[in-house]
Protein backbone atom coordinates (compact mmCIF):
# COMPACT_ATOMS: atom_id res chain seq x y z
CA UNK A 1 -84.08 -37.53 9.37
CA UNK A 2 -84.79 -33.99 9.19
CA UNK A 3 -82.93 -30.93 7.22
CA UNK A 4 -79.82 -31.46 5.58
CA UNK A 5 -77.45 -29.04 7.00
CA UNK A 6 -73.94 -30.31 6.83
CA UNK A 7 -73.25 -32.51 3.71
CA UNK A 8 -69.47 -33.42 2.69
CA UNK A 9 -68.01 -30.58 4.27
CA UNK A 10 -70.18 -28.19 2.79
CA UNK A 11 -72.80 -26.41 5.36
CA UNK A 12 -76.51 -26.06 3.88
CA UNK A 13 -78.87 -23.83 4.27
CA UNK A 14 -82.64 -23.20 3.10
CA UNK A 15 -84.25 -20.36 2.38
CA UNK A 16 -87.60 -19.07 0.18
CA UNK A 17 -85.00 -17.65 -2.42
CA UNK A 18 -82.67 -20.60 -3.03
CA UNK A 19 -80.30 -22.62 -1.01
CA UNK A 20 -77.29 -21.20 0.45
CA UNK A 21 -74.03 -24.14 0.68
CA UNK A 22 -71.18 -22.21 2.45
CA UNK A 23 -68.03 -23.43 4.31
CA UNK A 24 -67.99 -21.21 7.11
CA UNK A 25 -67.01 -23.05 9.54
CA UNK A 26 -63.90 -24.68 7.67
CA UNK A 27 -62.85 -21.24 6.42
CA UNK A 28 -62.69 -20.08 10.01
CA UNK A 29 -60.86 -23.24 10.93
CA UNK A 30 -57.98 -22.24 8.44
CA UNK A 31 -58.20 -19.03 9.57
CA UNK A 32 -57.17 -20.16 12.97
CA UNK A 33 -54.77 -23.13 12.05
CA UNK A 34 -52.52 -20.65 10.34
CA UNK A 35 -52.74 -17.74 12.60
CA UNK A 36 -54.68 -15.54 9.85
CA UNK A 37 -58.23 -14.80 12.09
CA UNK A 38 -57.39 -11.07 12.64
CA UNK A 39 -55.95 -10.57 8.72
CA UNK A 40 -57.57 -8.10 5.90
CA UNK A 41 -59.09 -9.98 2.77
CA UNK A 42 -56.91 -9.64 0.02
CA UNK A 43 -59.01 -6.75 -2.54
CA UNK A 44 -56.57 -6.52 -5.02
CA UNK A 45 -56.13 -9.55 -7.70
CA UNK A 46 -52.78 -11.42 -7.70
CA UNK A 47 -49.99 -10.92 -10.59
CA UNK A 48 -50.70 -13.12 -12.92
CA UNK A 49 -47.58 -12.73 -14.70
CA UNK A 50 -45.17 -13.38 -11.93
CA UNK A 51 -42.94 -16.55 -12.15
CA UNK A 52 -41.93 -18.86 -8.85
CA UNK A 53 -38.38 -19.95 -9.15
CA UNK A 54 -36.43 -21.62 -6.16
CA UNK A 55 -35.29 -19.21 -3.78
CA UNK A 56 -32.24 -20.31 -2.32
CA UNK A 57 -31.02 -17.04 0.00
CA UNK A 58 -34.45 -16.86 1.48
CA UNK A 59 -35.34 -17.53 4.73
CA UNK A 60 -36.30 -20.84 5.89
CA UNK A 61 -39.62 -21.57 6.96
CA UNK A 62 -41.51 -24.63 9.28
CA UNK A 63 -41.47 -27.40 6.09
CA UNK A 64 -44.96 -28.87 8.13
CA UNK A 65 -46.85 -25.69 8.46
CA UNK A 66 -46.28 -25.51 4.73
CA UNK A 67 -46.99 -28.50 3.77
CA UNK A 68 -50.44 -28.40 5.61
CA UNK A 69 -51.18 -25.21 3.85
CA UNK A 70 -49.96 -26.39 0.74
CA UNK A 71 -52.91 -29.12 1.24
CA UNK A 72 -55.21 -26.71 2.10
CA UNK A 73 -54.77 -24.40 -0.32
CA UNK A 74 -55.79 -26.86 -2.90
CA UNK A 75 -58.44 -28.26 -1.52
CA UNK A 76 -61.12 -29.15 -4.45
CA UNK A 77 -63.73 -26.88 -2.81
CA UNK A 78 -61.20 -23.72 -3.45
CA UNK A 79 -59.12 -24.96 -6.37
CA UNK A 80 -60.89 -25.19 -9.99
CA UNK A 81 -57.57 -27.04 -11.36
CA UNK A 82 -58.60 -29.15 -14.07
CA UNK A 83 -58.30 -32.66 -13.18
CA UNK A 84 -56.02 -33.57 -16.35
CA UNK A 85 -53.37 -31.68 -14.97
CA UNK A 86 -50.68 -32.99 -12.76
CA UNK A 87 -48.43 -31.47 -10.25
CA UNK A 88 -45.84 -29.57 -11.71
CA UNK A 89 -47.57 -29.55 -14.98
CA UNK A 90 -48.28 -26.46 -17.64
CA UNK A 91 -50.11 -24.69 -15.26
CA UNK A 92 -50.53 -20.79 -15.02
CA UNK A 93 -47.69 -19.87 -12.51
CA UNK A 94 -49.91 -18.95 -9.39
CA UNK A 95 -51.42 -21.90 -9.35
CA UNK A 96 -48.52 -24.09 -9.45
CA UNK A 97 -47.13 -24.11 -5.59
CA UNK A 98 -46.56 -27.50 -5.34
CA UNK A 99 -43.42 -27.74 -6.85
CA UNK A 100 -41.50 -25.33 -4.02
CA UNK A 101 -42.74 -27.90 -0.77
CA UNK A 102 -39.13 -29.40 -0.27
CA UNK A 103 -37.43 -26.36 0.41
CA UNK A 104 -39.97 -23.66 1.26
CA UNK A 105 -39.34 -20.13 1.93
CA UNK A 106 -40.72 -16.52 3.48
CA UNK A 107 -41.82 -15.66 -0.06
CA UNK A 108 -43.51 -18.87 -1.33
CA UNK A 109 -45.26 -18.90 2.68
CA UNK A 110 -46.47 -14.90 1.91
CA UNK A 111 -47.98 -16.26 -1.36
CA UNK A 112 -49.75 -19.05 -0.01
CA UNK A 113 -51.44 -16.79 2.23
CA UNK A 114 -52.26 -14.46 -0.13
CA UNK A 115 -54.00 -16.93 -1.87
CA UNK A 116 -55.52 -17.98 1.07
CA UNK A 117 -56.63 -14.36 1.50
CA UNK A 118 -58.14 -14.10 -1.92
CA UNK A 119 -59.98 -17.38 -1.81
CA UNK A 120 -61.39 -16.54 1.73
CA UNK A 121 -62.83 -12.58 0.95
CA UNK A 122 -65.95 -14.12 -0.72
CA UNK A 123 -68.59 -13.49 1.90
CA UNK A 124 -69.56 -16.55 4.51
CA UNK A 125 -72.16 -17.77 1.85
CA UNK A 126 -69.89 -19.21 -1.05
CA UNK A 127 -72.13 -19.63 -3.21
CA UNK A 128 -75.93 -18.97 -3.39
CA UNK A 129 -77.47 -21.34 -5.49
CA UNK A 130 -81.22 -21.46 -7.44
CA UNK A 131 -82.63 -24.47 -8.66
CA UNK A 132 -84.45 -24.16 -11.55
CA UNK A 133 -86.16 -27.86 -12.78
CA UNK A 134 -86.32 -28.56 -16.60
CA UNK A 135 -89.48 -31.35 -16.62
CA UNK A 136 -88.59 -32.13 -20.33
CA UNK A 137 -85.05 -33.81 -19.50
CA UNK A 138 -85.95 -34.60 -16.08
CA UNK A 139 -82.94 -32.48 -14.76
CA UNK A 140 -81.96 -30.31 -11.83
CA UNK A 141 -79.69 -27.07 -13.30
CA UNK A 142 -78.31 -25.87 -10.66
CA UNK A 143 -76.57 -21.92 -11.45
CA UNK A 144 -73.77 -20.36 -9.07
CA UNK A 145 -74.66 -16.72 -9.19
CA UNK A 146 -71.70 -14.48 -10.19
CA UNK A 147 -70.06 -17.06 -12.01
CA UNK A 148 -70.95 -18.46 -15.74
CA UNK A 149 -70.52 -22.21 -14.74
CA UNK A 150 -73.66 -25.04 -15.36
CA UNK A 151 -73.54 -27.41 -12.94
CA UNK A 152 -75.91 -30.78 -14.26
CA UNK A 153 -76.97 -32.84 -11.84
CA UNK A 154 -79.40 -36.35 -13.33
């Protein structure tokens, strides 16, 4: 069958000092989709303190372009939300955009790219992963460098 390179949306890639699983290519698909290819990374973190209320004397945007980057912007691959949690929920206010899709706006669209921006200034290769095997439990641990989060796979 040969190497495993593309896997459920996630490219793969081999190498003596782990394995590399990036989405390049669907991060430079969004990119395009929503006119963002030429835009700067976002460096600085987003207000986490700031509170998204309807906007009624904004300016009205295209309902499907936001809608399709309401779905992309919480795509499981980029969003950590908890599963437990619904739309709308107790959620931490920048992470609850779902609620403003009926009636979006200039200001809700600039904050979905941010986002967008934030999510996409990780370099190409997401995450670089090292496997490590633990012949005790019979286990592969597999640890996402910069980030404090144990993946188990039996």
């Amino acid at each position: 069958m040969g190497e495993l390179t593309y896997f459920l949306g996630l490219q793969v890639k081999s190498a003596k000092n782990g394995i590399f699983i990036h989405q390049s290519k669907y991060c430079t698909h969004l990119l395009k989709k929503f006119r963002m290819l030429g835009c700067k990374e976002a460096a600085t973190p987003m207000a986490t303190n700031c509170y998204l209320d309807l906007d009624k004397a904004g300016k009205d945007v295209d309902q499907k372009m936001y809608r399709e980057a309401q779905e992309k912007v919480t795509n499981p691959l980029f969003e950590k939300r908890p599963k437990q949690f619904g739309i709308g929920g107790v959620l931490p206010p920048k992470r609850d955009l779902t609620r403003f899709v009926k009636w979006p706006k200039t200001v809700q669209i600039q904050r979905k790219k941010r986002i967008l921006k934030q999510r996409l200034k990780v370099p190409l290769a997401l995450n670089h992963i090292t496997k490590t095997l633990n012949k005790n439990l019979g286990q592969t641990n597999f640890y996402s460098v910069g980030s404090d989060i144990n993946i188990v796979v039996m």
